[in-house]
N, C-alpha and C. Protein backbone atom coordinates (compact mmCIF):
# COMPACT_ATOMS: atom_id res chain seq x y z
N UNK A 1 15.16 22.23 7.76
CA UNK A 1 15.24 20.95 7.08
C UNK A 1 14.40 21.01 5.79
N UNK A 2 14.92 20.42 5.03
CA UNK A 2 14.36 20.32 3.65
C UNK A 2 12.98 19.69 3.58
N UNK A 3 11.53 19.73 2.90
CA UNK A 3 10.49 19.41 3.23
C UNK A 3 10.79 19.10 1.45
N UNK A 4 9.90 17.74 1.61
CA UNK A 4 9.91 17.05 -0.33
C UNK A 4 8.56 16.92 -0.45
N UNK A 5 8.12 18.00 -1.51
CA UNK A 5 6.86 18.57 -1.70
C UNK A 5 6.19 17.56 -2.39
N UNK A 6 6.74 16.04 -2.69
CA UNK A 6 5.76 14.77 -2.99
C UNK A 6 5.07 13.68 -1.82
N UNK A 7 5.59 14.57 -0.82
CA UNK A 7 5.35 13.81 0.73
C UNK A 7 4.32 14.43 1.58
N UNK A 8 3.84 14.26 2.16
CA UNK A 8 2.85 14.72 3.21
C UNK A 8 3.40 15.47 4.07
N UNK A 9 3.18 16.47 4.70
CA UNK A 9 4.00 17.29 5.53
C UNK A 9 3.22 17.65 6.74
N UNK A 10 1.87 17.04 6.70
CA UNK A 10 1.65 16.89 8.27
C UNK A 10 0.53 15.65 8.27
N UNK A 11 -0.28 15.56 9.61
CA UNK A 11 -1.26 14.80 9.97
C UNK A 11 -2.28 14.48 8.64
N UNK A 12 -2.60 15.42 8.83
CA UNK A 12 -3.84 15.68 8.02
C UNK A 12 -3.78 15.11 6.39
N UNK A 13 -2.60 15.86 5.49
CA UNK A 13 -1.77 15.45 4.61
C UNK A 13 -1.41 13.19 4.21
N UNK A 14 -0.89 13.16 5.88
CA UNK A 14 -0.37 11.76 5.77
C UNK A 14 -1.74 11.06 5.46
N UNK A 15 -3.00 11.52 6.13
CA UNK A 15 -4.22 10.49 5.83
C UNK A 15 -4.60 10.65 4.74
N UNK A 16 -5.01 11.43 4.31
CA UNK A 16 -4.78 11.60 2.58
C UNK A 16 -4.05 10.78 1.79
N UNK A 17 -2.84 11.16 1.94
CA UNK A 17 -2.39 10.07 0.78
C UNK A 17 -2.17 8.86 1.12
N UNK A 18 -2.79 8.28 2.50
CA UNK A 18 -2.73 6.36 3.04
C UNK A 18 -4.05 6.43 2.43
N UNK A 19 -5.05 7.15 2.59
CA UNK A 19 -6.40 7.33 1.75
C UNK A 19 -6.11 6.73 0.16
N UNK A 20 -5.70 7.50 -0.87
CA UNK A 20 -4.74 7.32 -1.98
C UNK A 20 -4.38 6.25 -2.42
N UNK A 21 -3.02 5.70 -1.71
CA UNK A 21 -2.32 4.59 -1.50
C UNK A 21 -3.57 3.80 -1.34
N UNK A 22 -4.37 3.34 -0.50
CA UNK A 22 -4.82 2.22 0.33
C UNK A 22 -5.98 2.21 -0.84
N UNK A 23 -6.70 2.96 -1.29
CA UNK A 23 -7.78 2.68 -2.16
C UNK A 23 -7.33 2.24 -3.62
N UNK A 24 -6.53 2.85 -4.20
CA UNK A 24 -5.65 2.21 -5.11
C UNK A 24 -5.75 0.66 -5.11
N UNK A 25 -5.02 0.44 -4.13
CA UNK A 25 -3.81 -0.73 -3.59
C UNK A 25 -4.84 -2.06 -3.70
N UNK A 26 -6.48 -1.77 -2.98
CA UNK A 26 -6.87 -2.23 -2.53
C UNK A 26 -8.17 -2.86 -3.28
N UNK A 27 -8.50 -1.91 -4.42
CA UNK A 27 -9.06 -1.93 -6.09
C UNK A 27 -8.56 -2.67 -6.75
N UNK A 28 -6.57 -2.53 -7.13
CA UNK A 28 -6.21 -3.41 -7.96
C UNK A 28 -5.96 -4.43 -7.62
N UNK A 29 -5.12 -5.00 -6.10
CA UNK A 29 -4.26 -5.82 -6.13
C UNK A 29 -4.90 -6.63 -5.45
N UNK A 30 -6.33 -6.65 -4.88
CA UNK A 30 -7.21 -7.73 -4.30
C UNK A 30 -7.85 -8.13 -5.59
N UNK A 31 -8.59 -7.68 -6.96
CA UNK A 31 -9.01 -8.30 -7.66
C UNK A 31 -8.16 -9.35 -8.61
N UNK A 32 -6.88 -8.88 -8.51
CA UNK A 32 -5.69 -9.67 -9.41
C UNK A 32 -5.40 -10.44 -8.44
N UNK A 33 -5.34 -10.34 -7.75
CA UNK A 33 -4.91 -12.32 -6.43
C UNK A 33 -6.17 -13.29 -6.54
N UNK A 34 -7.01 -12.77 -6.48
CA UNK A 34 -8.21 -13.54 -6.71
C UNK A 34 -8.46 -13.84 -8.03
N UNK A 35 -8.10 -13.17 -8.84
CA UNK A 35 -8.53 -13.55 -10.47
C UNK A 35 -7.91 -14.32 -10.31
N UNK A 36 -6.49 -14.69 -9.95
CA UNK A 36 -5.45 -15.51 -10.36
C UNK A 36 -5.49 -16.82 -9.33
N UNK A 37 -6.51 -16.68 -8.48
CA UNK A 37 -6.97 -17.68 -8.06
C UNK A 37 -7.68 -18.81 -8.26
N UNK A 38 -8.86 -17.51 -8.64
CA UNK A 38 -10.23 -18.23 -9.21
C UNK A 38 -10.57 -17.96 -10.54
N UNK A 39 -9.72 -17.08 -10.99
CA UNK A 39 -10.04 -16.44 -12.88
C UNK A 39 -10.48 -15.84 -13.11
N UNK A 40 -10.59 -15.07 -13.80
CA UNK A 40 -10.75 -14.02 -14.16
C UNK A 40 -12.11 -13.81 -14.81
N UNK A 41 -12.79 -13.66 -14.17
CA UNK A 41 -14.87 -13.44 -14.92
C UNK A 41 -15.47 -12.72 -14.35
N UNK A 42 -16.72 -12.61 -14.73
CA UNK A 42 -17.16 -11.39 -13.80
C UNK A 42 -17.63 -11.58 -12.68
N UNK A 43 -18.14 -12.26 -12.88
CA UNK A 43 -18.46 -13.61 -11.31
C UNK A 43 -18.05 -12.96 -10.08
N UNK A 44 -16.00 -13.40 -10.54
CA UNK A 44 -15.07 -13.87 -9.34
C UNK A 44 -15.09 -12.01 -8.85
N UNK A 45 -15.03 -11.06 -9.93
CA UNK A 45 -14.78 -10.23 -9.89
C UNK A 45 -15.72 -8.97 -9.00
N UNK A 46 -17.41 -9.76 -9.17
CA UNK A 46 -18.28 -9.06 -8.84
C UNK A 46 -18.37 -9.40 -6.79
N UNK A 47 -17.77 -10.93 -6.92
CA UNK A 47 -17.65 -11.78 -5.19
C UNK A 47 -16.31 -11.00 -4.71
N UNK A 48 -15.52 -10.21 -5.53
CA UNK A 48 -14.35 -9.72 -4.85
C UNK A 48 -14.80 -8.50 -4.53
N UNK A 49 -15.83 -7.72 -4.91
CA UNK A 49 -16.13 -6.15 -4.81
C UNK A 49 -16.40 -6.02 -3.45
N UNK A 50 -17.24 -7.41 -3.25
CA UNK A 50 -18.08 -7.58 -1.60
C UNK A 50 -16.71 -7.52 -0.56
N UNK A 51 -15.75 -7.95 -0.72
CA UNK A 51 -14.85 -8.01 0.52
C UNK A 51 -13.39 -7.03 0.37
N UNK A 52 -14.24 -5.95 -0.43
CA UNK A 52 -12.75 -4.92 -0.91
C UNK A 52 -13.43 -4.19 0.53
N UNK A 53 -14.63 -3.27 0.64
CA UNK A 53 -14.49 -2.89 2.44
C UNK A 53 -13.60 -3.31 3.54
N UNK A 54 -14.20 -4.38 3.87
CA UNK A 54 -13.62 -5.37 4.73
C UNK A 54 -12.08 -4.90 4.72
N UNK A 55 -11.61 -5.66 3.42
CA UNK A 55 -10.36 -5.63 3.03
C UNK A 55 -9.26 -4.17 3.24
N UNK A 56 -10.19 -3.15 2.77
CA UNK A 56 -9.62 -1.81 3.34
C UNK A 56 -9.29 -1.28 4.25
N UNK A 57 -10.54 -1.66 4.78
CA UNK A 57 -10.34 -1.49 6.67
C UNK A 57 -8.69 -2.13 7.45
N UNK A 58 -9.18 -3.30 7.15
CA UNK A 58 -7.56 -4.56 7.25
C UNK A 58 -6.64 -3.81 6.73
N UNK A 59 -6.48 -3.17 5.79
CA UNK A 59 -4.72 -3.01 4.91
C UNK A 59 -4.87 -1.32 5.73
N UNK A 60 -5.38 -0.79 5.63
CA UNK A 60 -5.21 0.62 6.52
C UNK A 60 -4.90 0.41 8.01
N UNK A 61 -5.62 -0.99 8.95
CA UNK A 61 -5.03 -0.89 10.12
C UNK A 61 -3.57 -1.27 10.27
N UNK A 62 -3.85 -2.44 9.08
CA UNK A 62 -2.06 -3.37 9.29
C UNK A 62 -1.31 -1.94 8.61
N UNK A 63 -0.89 -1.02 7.96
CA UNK A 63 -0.60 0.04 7.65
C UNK A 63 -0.09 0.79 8.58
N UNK A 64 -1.12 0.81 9.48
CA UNK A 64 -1.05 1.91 10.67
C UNK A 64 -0.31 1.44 11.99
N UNK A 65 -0.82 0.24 12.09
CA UNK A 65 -0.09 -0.50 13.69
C UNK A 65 0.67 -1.73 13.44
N UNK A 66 1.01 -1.45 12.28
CA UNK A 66 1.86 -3.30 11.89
C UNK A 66 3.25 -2.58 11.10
N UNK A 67 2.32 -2.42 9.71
CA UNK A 67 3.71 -2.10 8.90
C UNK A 67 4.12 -0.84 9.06
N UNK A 68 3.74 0.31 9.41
CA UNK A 68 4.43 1.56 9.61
C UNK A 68 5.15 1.33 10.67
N UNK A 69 5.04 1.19 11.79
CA UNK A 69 5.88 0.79 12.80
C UNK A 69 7.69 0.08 12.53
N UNK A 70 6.78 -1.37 12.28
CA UNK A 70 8.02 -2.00 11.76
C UNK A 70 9.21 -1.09 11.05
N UNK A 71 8.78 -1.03 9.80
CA UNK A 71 9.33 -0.30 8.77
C UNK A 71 10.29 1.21 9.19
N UNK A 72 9.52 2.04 10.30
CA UNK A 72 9.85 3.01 10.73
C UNK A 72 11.01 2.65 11.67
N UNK A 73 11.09 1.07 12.37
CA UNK A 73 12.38 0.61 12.49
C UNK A 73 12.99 0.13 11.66
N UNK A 74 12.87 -0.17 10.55
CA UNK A 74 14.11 -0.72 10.21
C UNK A 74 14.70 0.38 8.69
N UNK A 75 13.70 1.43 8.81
CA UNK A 75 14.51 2.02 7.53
C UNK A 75 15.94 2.80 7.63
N UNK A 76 16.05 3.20 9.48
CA UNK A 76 17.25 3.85 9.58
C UNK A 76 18.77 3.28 9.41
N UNK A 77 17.85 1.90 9.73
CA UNK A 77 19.34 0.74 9.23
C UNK A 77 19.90 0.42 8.54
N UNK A 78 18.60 0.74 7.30
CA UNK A 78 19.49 0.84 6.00
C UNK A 78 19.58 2.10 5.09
N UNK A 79 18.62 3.01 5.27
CA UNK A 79 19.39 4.37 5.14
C UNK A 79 20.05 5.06 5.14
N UNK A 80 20.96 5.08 4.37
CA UNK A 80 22.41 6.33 4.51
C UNK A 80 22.20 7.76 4.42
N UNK A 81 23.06 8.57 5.15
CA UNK A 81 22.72 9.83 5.08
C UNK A 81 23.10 10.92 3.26
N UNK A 82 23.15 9.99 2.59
CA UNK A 82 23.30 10.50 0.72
C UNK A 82 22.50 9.95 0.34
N UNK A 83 22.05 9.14 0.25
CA UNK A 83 20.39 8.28 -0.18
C UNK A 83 19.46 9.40 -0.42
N UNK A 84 19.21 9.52 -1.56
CA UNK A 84 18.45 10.02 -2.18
C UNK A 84 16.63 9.96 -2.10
N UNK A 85 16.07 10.97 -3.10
CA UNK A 85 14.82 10.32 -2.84
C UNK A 85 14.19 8.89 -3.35
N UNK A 86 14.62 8.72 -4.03
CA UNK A 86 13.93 7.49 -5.01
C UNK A 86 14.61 6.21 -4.27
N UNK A 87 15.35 6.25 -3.99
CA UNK A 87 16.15 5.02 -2.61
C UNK A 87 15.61 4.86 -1.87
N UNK A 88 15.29 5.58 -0.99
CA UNK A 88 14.28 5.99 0.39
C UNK A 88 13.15 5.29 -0.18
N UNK A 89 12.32 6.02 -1.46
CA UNK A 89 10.80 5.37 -1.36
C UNK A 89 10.51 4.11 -2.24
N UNK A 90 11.70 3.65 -2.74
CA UNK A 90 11.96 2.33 -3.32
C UNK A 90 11.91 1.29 -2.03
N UNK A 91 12.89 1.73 -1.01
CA UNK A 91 13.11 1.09 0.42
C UNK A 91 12.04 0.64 0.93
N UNK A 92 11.20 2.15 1.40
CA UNK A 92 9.86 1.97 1.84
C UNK A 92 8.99 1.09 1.41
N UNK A 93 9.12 1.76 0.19
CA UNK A 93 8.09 0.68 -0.85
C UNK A 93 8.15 -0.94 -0.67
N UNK A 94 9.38 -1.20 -0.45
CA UNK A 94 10.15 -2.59 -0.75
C UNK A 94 9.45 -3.18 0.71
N UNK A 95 9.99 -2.64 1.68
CA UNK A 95 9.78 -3.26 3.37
C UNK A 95 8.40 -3.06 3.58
N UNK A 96 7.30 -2.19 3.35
CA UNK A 96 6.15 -2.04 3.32
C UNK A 96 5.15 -3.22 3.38
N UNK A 97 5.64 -3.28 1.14
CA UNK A 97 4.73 -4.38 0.87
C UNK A 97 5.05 -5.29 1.27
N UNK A 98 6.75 -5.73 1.64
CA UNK A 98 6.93 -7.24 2.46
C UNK A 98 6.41 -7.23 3.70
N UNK A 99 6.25 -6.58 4.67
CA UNK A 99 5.55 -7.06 5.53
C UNK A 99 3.42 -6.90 5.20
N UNK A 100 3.29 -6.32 4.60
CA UNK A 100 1.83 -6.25 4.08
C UNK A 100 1.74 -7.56 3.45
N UNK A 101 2.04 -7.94 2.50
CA UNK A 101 1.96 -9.33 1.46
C UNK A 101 1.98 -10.19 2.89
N UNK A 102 2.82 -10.11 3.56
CA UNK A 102 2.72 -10.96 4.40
C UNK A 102 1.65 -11.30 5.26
N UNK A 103 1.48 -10.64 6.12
CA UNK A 103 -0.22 -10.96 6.72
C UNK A 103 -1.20 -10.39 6.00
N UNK A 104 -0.93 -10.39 4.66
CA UNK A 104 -2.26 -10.08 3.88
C UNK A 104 -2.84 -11.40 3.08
N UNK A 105 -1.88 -12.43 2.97
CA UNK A 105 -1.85 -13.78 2.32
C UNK A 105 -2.44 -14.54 3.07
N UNK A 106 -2.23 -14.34 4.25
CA UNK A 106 -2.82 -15.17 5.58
C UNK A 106 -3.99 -14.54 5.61
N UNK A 107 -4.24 -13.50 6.32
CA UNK A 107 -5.89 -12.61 6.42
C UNK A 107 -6.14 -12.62 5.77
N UNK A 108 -5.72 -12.08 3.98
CA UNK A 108 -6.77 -12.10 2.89
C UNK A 108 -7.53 -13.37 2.76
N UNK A 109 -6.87 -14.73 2.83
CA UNK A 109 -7.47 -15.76 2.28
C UNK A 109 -8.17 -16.02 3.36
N UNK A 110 -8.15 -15.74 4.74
CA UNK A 110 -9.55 -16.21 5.85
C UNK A 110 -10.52 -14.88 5.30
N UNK A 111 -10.21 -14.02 5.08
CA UNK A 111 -11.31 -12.67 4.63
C UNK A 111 -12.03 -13.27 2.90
N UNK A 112 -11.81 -13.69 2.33
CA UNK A 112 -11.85 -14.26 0.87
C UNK A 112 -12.46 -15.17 0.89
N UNK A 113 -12.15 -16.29 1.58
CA UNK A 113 -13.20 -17.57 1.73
C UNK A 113 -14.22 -17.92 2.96
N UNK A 114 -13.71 -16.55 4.28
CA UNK A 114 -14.74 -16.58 5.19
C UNK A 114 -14.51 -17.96 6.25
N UNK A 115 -13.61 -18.22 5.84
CA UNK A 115 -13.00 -19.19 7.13
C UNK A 115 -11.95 -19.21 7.45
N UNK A 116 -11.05 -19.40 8.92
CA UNK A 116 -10.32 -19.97 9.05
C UNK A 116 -9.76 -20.53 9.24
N UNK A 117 -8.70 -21.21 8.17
CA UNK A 117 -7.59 -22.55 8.31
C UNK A 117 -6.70 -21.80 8.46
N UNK A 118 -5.84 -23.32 7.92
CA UNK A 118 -4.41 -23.25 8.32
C UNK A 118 -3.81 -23.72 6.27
N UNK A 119 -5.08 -23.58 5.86
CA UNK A 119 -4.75 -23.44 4.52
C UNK A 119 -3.80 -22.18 3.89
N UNK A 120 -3.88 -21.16 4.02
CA UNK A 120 -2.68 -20.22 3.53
C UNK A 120 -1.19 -20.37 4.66
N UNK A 121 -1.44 -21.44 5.48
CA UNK A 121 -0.12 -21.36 6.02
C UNK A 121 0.79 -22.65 5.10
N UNK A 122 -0.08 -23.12 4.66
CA UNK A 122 0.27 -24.86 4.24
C UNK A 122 1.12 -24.36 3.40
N UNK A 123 0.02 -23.67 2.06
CA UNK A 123 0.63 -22.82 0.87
C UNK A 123 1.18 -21.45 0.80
N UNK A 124 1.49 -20.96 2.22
CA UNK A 124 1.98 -19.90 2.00
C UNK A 124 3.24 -19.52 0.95
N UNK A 125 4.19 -20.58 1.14
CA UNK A 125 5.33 -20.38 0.15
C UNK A 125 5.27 -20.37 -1.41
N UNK A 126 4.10 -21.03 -1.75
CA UNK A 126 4.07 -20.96 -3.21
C UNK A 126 3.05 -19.90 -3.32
N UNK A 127 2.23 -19.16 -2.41
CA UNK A 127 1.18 -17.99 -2.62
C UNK A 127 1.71 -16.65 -2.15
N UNK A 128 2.63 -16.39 -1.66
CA UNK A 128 3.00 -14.82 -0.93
C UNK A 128 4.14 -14.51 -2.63
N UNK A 129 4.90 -15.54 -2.79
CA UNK A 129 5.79 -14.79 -4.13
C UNK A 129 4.66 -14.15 -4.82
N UNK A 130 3.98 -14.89 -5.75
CA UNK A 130 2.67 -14.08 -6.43
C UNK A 130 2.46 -12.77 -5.64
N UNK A 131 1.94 -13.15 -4.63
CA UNK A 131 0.84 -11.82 -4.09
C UNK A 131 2.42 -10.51 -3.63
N UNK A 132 2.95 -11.16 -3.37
CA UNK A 132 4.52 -9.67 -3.17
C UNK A 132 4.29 -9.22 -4.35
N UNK A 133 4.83 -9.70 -5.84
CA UNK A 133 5.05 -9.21 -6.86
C UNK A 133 4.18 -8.53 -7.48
N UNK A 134 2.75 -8.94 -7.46
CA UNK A 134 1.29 -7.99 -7.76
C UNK A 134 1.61 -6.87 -7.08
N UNK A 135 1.86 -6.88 -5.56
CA UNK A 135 1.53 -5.60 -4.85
C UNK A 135 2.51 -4.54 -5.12
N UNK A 136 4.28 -5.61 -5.23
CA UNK A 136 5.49 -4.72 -4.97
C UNK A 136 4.72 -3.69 -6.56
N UNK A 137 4.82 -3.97 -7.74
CA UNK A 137 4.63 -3.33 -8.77
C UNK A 137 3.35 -2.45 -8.94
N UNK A 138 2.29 -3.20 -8.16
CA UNK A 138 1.18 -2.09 -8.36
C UNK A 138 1.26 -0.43 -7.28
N UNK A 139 2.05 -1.06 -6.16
CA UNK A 139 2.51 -0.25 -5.65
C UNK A 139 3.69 1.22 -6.30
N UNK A 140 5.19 0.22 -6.99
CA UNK A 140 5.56 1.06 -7.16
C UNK A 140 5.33 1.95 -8.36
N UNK A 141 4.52 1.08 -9.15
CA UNK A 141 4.27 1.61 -10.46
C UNK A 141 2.88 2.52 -10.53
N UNK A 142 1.52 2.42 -9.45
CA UNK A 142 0.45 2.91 -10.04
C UNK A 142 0.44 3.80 -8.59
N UNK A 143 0.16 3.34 -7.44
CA UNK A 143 -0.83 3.45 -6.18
C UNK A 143 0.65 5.07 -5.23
N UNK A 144 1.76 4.88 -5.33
CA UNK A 144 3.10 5.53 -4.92
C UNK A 144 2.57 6.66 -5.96
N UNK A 145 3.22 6.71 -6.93
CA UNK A 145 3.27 7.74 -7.83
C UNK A 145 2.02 8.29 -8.06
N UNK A 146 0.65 8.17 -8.12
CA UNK A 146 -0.51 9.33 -7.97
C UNK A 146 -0.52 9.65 -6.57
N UNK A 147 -0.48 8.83 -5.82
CA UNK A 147 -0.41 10.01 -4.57
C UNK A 147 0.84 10.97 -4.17
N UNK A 148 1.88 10.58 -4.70
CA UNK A 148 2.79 11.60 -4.69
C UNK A 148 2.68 12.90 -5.44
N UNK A 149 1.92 12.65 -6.42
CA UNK A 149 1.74 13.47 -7.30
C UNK A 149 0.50 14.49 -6.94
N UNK A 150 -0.67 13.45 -6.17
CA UNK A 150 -1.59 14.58 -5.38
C UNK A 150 -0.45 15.15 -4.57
N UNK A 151 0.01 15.14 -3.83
CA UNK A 151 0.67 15.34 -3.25
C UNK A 151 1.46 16.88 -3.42
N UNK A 152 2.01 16.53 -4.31
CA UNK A 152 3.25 17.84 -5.23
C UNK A 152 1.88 18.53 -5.47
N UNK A 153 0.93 18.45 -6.57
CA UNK A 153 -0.29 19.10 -6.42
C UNK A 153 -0.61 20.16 -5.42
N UNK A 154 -1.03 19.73 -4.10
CA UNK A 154 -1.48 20.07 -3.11
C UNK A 154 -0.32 21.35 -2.74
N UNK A 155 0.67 20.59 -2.79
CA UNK A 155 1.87 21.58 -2.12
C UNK A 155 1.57 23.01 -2.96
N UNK A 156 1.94 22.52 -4.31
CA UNK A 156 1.71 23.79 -5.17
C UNK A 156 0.47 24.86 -5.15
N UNK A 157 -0.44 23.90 -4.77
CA UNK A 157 -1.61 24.48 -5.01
C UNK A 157 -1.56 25.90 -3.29
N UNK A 158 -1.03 24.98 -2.44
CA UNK A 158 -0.97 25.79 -0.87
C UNK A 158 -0.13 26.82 -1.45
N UNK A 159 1.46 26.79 -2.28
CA UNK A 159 2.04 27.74 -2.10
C UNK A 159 1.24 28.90 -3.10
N UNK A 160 1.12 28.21 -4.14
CA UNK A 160 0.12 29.27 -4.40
C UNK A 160 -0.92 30.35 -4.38
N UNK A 161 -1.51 30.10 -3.67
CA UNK A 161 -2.52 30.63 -2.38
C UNK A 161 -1.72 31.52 -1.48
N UNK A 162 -0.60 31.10 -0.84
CA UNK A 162 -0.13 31.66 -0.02
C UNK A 162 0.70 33.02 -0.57
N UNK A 163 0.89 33.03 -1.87
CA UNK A 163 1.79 33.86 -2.69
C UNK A 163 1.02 34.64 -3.25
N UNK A 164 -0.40 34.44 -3.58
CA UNK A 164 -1.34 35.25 -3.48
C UNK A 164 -2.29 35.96 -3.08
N UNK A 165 -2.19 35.68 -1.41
CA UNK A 165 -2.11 36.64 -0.02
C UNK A 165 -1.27 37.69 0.13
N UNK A 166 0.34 36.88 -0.24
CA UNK A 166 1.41 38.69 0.05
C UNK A 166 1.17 39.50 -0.94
């Protein structure tokens, strides 16, 4: 079977680039929901640094036992067997952040203000469009593409090595 040298190709590999992904993800797209909350100063910016931990921890577990799961059902459903690569990780990408945005709108804002209501359920509908569209793009545009690219990196760098053993 064909192995796509922008992907992780084992254990070890996959934590790496959720490593990647998740620190990215979790730098940009928590300080831009909150700027756009509370605005943009250094203030809001310096009170968001405090709950990017926290916050990491959260988007790596929901990652691991929420949205990979899910996702890992439902991509075969819409996957065709000619689907290419960029389909596939557009897909991914797409079903990912929708279920992430999703209990991240809810948890982020009890993780953010340190309580919880039933306030991000009230406003969920006018607050998850925002927070999808931050993530869908920071995702497909910044946080996807360097770790793919460590990624191809890495590969090269192994075959390399290995080609300079025989």
């Amino acid at each position: 079977m064909y192995k796509e040298n922008r992907l992780p190709q084992n254990a070890k590999e996959g934590i790496l680039f959720l490593l990647i992904i998740s620190l990215i993800s979790v730098n940009t797209i928590a300080p831009l929901i909150i700027g756009f909350e509370r605005g943009f100063t250094k203030e809001v910016y310096f009170d968001t640094l405090k709950i990017l931990p926290i916050m990491w921890i959260i988007v790596v577990l929901l990652v691991r036992l929420v949205a990979g799961p899910l996702v890992g059902k439902f991509m075969p459903k819409f996957v065709g067997q000619t689907d290419g690569f960029n389909a596939r990780v557009l897909l991914n990408t797409l079903l990912n952040v929708t279920v992430l945005s999703v209990c991240l709108t809810i948890i982020g804002t009890w993780v953010g203000t340190q309580t919880f209501s039933l306030e991000p359920l009230k406003n969920f509908f006018y607050i998850w469009p925002r927070n999808f569209a931050i993530a869908f793009w920071i995702e497909l545009l910044v946080a996807q593409p360097i770790a793919r690219f460590a990624m191809k990196k890495l590969h090269e760098s192994q075959t390399a090595k290995e080609a300079a053993r025989q």
